[in-house]
PDB file of N, CA and C in Angstrom:
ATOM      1  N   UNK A   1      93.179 121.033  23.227  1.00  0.00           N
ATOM      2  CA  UNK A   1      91.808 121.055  23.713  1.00  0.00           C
ATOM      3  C   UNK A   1      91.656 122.145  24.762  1.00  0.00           C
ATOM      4  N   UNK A   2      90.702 122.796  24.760  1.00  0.00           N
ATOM      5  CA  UNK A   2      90.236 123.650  25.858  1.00  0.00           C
ATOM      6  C   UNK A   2      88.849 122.931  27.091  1.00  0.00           C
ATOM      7  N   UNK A   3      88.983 123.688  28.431  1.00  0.00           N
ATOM      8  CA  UNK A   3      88.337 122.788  29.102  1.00  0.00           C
ATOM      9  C   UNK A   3      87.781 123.941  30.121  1.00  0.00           C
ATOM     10  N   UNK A   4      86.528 124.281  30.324  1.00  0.00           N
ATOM     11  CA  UNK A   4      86.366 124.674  31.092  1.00  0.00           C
ATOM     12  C   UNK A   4      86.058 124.810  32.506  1.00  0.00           C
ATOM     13  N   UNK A   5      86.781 125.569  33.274  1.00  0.00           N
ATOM     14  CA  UNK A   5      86.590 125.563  34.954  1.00  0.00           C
ATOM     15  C   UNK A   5      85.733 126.008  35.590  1.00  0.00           C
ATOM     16  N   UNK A   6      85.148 125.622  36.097  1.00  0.00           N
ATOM     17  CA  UNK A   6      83.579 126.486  36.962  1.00  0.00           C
ATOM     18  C   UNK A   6      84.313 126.392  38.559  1.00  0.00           C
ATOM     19  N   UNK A   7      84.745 127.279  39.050  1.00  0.00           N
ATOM     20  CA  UNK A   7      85.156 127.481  40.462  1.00  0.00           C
ATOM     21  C   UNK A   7      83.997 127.838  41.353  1.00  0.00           C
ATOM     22  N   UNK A   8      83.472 127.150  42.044  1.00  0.00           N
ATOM     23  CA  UNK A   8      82.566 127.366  42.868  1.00  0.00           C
ATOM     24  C   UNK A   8      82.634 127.543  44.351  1.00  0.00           C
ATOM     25  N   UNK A   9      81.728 128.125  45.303  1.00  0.00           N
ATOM     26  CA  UNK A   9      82.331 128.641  46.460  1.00  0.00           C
ATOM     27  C   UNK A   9      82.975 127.576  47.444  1.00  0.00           C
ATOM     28  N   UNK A  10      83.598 127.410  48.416  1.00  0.00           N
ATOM     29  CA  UNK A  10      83.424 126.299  49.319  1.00  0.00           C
ATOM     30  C   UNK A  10      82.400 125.887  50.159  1.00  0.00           C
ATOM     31  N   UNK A  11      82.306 124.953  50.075  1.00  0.00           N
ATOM     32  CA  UNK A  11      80.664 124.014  50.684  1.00  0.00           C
ATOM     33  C   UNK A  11      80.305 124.675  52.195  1.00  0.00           C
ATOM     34  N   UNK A  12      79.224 125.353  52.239  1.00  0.00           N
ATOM     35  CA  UNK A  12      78.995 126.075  53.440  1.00  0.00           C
ATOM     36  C   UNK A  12      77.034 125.815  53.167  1.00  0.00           C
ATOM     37  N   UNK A  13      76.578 125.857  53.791  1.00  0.00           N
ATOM     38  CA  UNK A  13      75.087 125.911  53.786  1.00  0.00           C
ATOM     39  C   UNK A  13      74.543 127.015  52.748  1.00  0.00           C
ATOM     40  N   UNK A  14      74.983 127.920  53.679  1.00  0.00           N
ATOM     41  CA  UNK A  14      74.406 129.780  52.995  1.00  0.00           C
ATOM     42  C   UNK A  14      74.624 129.839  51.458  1.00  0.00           C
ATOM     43  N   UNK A  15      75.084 129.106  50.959  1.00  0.00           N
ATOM     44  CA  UNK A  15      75.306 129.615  49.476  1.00  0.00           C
ATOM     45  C   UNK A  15      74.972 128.265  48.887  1.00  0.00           C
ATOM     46  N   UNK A  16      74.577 127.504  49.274  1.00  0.00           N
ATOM     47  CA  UNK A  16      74.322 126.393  48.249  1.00  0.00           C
ATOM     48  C   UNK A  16      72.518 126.053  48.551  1.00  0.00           C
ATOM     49  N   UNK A  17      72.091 125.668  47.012  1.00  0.00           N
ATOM     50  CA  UNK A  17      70.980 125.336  47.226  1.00  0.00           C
ATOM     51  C   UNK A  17      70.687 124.459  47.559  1.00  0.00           C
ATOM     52  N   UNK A  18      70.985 123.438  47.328  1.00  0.00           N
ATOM     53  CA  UNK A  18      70.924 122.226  47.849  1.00  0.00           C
ATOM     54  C   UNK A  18      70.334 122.151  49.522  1.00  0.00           C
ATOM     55  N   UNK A  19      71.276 122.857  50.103  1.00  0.00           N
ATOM     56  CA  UNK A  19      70.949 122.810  51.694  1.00  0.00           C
ATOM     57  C   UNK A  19      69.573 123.713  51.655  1.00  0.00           C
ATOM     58  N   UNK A  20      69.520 124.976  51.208  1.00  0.00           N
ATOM     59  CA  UNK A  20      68.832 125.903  51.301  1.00  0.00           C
ATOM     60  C   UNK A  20      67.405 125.542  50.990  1.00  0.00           C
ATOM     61  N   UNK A  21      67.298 125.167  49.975  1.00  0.00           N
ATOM     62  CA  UNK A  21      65.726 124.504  49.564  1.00  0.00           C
ATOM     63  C   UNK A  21      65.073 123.389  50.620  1.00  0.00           C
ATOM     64  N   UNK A  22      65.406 122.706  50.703  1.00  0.00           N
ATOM     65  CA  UNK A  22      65.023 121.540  51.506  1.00  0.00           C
ATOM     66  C   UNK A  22      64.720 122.472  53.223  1.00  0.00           C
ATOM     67  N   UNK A  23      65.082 123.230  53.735  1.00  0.00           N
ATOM     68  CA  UNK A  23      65.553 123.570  55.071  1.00  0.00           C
ATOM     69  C   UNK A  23      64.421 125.041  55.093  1.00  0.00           C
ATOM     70  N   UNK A  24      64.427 125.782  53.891  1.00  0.00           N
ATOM     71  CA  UNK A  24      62.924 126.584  53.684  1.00  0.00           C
ATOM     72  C   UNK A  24      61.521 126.031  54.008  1.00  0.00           C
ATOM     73  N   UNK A  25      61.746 124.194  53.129  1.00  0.00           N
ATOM     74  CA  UNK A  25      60.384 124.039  53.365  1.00  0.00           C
ATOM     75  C   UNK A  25      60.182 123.627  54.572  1.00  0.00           C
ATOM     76  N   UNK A  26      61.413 123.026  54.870  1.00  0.00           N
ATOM     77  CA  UNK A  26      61.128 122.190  56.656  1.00  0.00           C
ATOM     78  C   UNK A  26      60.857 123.467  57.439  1.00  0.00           C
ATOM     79  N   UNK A  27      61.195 124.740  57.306  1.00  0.00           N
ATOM     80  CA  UNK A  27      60.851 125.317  58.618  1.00  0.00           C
ATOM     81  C   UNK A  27      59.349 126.100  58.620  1.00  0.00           C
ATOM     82  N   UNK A  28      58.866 125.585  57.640  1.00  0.00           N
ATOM     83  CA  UNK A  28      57.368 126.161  57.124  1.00  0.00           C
ATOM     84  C   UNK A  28      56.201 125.277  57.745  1.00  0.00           C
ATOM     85  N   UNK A  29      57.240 123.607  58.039  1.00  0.00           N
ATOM     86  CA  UNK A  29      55.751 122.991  58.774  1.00  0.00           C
ATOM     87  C   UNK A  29      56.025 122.842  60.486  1.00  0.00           C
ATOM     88  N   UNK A  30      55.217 122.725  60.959  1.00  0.00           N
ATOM     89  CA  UNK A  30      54.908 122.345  62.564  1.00  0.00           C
ATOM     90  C   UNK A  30      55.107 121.468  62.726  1.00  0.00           C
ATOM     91  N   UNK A  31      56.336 120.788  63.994  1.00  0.00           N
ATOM     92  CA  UNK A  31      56.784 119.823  64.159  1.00  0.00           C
ATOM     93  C   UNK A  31      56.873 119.528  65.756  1.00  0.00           C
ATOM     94  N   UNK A  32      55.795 119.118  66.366  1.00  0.00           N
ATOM     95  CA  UNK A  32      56.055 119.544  67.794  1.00  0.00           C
ATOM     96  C   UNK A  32      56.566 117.891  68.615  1.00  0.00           C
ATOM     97  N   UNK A  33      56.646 117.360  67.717  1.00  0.00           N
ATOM     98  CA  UNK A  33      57.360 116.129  68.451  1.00  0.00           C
ATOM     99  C   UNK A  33      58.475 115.779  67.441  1.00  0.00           C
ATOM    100  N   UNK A  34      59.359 114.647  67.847  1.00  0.00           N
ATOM    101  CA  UNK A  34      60.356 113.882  67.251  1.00  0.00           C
ATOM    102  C   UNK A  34      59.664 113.436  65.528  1.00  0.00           C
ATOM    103  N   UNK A  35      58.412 112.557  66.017  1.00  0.00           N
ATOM    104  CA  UNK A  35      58.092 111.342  65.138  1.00  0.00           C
ATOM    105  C   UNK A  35      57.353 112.849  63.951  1.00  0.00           C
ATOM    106  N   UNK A  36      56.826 113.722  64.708  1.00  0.00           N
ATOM    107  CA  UNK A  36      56.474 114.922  63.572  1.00  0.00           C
ATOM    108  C   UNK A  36      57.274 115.392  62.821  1.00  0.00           C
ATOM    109  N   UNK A  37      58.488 115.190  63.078  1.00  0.00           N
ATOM    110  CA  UNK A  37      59.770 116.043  62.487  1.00  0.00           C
ATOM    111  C   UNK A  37      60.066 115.473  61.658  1.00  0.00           C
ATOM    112  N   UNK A  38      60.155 113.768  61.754  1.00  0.00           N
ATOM    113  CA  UNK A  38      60.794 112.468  61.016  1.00  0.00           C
ATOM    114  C   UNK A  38      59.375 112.783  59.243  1.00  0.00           C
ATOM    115  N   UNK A  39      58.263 112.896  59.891  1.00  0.00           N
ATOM    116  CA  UNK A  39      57.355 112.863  59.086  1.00  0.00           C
ATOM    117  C   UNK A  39      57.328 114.238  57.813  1.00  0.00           C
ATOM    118  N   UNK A  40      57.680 115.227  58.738  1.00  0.00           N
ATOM    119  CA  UNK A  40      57.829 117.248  58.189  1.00  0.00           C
ATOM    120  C   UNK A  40      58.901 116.853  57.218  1.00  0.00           C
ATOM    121  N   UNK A  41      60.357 115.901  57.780  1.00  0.00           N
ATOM    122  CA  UNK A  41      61.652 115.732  56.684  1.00  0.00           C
ATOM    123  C   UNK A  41      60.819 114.953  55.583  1.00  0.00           C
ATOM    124  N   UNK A  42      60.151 114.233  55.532  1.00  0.00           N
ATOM    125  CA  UNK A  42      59.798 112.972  54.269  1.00  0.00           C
ATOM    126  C   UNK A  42      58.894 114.070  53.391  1.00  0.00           C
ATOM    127  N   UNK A  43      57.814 115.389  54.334  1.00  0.00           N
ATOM    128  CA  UNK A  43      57.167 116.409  53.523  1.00  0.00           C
ATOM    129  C   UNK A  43      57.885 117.157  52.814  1.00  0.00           C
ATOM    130  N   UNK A  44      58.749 117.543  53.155  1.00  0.00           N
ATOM    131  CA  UNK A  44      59.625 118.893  52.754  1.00  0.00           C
ATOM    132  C   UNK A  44      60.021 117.977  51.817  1.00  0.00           C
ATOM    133  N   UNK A  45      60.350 116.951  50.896  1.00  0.00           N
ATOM    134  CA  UNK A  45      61.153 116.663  50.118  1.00  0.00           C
ATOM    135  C   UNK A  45      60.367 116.368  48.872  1.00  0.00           C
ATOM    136  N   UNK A  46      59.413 116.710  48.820  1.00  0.00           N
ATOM    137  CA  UNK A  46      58.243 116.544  48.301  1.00  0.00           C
ATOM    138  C   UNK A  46      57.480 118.351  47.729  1.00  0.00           C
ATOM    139  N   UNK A  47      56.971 118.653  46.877  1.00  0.00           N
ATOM    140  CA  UNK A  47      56.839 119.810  45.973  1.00  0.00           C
ATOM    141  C   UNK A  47      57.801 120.958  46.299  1.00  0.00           C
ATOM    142  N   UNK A  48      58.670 121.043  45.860  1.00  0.00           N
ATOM    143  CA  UNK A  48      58.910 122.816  46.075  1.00  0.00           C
ATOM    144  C   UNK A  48      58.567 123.299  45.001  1.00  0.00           C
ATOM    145  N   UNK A  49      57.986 124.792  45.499  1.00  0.00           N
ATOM    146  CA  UNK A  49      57.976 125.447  44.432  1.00  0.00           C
ATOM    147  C   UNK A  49      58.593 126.080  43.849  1.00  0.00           C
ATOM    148  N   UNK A  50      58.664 126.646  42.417  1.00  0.00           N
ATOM    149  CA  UNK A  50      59.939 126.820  41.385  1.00  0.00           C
ATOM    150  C   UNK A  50      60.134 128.197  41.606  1.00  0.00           C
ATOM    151  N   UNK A  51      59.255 129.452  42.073  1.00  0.00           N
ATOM    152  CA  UNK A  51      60.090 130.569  41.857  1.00  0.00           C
ATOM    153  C   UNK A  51      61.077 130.569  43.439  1.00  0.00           C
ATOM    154  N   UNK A  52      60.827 129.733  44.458  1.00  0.00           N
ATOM    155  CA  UNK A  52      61.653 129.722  45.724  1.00  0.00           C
ATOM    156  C   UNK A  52      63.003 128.621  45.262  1.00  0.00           C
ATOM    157  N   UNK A  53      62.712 127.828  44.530  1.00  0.00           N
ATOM    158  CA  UNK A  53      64.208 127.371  44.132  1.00  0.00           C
ATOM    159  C   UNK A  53      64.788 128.266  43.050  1.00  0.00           C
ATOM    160  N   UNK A  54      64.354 128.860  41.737  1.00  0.00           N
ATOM    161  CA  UNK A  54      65.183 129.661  41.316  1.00  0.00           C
ATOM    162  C   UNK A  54      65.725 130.975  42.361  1.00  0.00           C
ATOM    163  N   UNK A  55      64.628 131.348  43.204  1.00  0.00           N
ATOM    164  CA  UNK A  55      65.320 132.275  44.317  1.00  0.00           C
ATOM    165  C   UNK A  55      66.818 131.997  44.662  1.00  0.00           C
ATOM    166  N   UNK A  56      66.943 130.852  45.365  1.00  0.00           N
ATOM    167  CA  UNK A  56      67.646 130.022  45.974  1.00  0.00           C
ATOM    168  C   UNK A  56      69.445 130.289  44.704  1.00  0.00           C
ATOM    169  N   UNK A  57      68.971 129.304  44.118  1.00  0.00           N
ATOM    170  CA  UNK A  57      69.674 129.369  42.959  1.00  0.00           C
ATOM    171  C   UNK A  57      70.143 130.822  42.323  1.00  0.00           C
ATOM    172  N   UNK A  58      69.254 131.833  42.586  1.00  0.00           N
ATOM    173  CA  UNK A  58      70.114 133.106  41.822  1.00  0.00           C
ATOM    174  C   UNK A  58      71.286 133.568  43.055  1.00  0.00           C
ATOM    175  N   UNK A  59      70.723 133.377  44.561  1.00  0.00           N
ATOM    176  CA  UNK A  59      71.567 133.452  45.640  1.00  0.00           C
ATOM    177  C   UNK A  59      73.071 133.202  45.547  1.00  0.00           C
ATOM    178  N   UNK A  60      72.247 131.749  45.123  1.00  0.00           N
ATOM    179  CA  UNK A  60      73.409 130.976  45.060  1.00  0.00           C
ATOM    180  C   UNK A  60      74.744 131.472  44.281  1.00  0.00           C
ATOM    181  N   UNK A  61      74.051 132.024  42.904  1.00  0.00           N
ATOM    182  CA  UNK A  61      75.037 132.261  41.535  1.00  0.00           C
ATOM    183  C   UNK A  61      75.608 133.422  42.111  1.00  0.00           C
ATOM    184  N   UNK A  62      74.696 134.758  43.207  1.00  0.00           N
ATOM    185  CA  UNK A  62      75.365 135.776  43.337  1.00  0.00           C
ATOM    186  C   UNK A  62      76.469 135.883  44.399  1.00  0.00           C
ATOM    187  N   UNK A  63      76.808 135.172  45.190  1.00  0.00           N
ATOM    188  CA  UNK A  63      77.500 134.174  45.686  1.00  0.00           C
ATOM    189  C   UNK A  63      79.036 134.083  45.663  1.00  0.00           C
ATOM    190  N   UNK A  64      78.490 132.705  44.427  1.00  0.00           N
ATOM    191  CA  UNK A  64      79.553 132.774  43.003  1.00  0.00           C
ATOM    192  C   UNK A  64      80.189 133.773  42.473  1.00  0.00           C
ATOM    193  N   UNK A  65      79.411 134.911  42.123  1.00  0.00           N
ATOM    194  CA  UNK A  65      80.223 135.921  41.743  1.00  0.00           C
ATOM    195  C   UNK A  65      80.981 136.752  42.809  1.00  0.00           C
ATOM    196  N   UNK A  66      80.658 136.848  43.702  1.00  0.00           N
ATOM    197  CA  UNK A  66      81.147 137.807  45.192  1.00  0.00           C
ATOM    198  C   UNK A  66      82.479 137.134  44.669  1.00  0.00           C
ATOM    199  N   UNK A  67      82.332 135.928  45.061  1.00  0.00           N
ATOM    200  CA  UNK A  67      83.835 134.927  45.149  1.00  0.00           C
ATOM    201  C   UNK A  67      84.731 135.536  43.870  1.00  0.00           C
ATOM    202  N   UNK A  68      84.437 135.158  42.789  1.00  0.00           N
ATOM    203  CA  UNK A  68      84.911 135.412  41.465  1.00  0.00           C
ATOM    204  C   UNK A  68      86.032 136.965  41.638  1.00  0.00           C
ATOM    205  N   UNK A  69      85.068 137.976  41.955  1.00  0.00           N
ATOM    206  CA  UNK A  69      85.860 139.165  41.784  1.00  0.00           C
ATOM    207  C   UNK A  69      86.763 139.597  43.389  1.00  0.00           C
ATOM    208  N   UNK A  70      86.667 138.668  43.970  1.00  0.00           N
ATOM    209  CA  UNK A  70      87.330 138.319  45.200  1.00  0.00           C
ATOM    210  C   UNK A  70      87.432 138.834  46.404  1.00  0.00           C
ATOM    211  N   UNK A  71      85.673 139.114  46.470  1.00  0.00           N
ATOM    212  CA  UNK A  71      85.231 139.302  47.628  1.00  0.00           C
ATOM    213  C   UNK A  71      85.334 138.001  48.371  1.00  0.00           C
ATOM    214  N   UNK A  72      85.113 138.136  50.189  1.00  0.00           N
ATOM    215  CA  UNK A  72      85.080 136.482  50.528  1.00  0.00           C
ATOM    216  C   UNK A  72      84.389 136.667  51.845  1.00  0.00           C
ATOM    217  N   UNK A  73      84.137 135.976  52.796  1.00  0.00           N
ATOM    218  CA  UNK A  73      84.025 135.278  53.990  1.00  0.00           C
ATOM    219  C   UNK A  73      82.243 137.079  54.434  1.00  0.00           C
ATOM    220  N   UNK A  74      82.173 137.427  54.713  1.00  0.00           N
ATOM    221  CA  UNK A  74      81.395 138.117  55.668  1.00  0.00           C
ATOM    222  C   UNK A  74      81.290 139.094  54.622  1.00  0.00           C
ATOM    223  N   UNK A  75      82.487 139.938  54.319  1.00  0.00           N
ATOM    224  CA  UNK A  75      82.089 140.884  52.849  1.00  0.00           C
ATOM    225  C   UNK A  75      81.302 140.464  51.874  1.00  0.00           C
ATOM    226  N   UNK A  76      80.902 139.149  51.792  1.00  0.00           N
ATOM    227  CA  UNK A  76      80.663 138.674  50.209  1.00  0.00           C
ATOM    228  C   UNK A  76      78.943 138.247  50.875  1.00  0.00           C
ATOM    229  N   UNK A  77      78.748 137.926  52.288  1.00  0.00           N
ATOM    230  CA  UNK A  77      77.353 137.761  52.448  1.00  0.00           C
ATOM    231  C   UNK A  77      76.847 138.896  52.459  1.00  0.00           C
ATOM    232  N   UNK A  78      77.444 140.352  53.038  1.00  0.00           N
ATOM    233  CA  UNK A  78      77.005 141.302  53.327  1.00  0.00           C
ATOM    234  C   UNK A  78      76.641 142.041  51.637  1.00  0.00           C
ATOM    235  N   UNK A  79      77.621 141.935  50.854  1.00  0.00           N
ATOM    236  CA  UNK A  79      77.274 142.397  49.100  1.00  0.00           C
ATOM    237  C   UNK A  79      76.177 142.076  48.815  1.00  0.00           C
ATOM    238  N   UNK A  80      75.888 140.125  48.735  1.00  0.00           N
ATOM    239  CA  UNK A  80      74.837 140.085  48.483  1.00  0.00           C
ATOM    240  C   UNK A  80      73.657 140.385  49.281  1.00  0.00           C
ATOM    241  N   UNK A  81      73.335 140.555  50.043  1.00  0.00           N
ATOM    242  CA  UNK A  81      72.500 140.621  50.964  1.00  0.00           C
ATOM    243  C   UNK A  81      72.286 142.549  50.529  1.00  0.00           C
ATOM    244  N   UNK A  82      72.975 143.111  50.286  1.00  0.00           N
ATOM    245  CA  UNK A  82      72.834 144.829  50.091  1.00  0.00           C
ATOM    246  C   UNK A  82      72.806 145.266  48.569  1.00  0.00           C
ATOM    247  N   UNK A  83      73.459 144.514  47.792  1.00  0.00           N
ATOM    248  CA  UNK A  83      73.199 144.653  46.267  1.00  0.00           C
ATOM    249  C   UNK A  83      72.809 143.903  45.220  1.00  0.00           C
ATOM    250  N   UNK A  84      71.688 144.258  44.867  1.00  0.00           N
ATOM    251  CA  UNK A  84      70.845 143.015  44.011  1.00  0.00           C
ATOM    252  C   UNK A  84      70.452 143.546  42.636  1.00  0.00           C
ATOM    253  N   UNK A  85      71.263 144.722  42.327  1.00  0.00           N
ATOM    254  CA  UNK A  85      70.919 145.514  41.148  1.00  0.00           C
ATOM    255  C   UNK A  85      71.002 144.735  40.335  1.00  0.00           C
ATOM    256  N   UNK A  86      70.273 144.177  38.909  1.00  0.00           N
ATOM    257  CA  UNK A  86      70.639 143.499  37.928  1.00  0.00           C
ATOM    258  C   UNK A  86      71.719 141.897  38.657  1.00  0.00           C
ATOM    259  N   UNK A  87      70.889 141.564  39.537  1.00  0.00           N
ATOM    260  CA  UNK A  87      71.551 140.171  40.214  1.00  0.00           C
ATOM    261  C   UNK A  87      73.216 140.619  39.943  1.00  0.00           C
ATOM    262  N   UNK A  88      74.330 140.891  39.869  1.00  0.00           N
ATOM    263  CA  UNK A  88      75.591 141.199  40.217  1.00  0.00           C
ATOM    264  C   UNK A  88      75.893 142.988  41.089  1.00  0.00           C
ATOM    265  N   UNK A  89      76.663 142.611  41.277  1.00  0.00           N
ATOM    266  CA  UNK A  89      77.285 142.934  42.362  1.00  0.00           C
ATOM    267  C   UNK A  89      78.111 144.675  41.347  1.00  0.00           C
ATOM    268  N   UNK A  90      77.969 145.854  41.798  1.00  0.00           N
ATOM    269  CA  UNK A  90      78.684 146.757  40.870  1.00  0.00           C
ATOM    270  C   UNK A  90      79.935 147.093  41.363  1.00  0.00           C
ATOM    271  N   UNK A  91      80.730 147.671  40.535  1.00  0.00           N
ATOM    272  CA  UNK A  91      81.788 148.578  41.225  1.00  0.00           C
ATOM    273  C   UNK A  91      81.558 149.053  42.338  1.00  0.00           C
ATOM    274  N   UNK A  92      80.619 150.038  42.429  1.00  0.00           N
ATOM    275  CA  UNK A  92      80.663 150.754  43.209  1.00  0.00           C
ATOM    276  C   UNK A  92      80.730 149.984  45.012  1.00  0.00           C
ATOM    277  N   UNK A  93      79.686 149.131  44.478  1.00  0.00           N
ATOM    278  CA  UNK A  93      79.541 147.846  45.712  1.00  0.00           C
ATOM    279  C   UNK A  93      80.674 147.348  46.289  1.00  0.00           C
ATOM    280  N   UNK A  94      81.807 146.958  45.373  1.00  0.00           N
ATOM    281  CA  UNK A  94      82.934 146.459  45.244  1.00  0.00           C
ATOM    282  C   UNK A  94      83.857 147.195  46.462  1.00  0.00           C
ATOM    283  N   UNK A  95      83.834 148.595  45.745  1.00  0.00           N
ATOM    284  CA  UNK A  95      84.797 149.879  46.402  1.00  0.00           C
ATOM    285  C   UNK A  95      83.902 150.137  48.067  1.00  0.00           C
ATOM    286  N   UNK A  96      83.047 149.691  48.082  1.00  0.00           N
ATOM    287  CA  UNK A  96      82.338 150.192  49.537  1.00  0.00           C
ATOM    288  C   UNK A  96      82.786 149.112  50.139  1.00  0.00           C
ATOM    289  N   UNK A  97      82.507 147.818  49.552  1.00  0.00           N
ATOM    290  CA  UNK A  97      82.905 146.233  50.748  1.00  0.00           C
ATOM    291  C   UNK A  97      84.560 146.612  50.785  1.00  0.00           C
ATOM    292  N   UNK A  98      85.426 146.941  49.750  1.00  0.00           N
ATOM    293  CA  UNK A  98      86.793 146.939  50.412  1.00  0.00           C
ATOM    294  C   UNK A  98      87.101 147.857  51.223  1.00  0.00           C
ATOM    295  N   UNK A  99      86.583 148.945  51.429  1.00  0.00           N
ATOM    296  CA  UNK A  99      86.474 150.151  52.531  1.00  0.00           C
ATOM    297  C   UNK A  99      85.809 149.725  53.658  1.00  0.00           C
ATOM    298  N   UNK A 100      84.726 148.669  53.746  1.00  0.00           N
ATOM    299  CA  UNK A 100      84.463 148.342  55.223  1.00  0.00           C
ATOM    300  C   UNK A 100      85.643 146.959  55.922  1.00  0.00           C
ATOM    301  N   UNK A 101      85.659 146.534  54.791  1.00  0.00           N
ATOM    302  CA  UNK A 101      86.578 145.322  55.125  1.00  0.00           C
ATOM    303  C   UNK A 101      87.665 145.547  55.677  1.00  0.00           C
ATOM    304  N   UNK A 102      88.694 146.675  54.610  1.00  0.00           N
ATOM    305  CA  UNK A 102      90.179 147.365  54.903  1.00  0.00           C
ATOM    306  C   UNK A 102      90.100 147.723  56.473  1.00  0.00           C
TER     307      UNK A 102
END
């Protein structure tokens, strides 16, 4: 039998959607007391909209790939954050993060 592995990054906020979605919408409403905040968490969990979670989610996947070709820790936020050509990450990208990193 064959089985496939999906290696995914380690659990950190910045790369997972999960955290990311929920924490977009909370910082979108006004919360100037405690009992407002309690009320803003029960809002935020309630409509998001779909092109800010697929956002989220392509983040996420590009991420994933930093990791994959074994970029990691500060190189791999800085890739994505600077190369978004065709959502992955190029060679060339590759050869510049190991030259700032080295």
């Amino acid at each position: 039998q064959s089985h496939l592995c999906l290696f995914l990054p380690k659990f950190h906020c910045e790369p997972n959607p999960i955290e990311m979605v929920p924490k977009y919408r909370y910082r979108q409403l006004d919360k100037p007391s405690f009992d407002a905040a309690k009320q803003a968490a029960v809002q935020c969990l309630n409509g998001y909209p779909t092109d800010v979670v697929r956002r989220f989610i392509n983040r996420s996947w590009c991420f994933t790939e930093a990791y994959t070709i074994g970029v990691t820790g500060k190189a791999a936020a800085w890739a994505v954050r600077k190369y978004k050509g065709h959502r992955t990450i190029s060679q060339r990208a590759l050869v510049s993060i190991e030259a700032l990193v080295a």
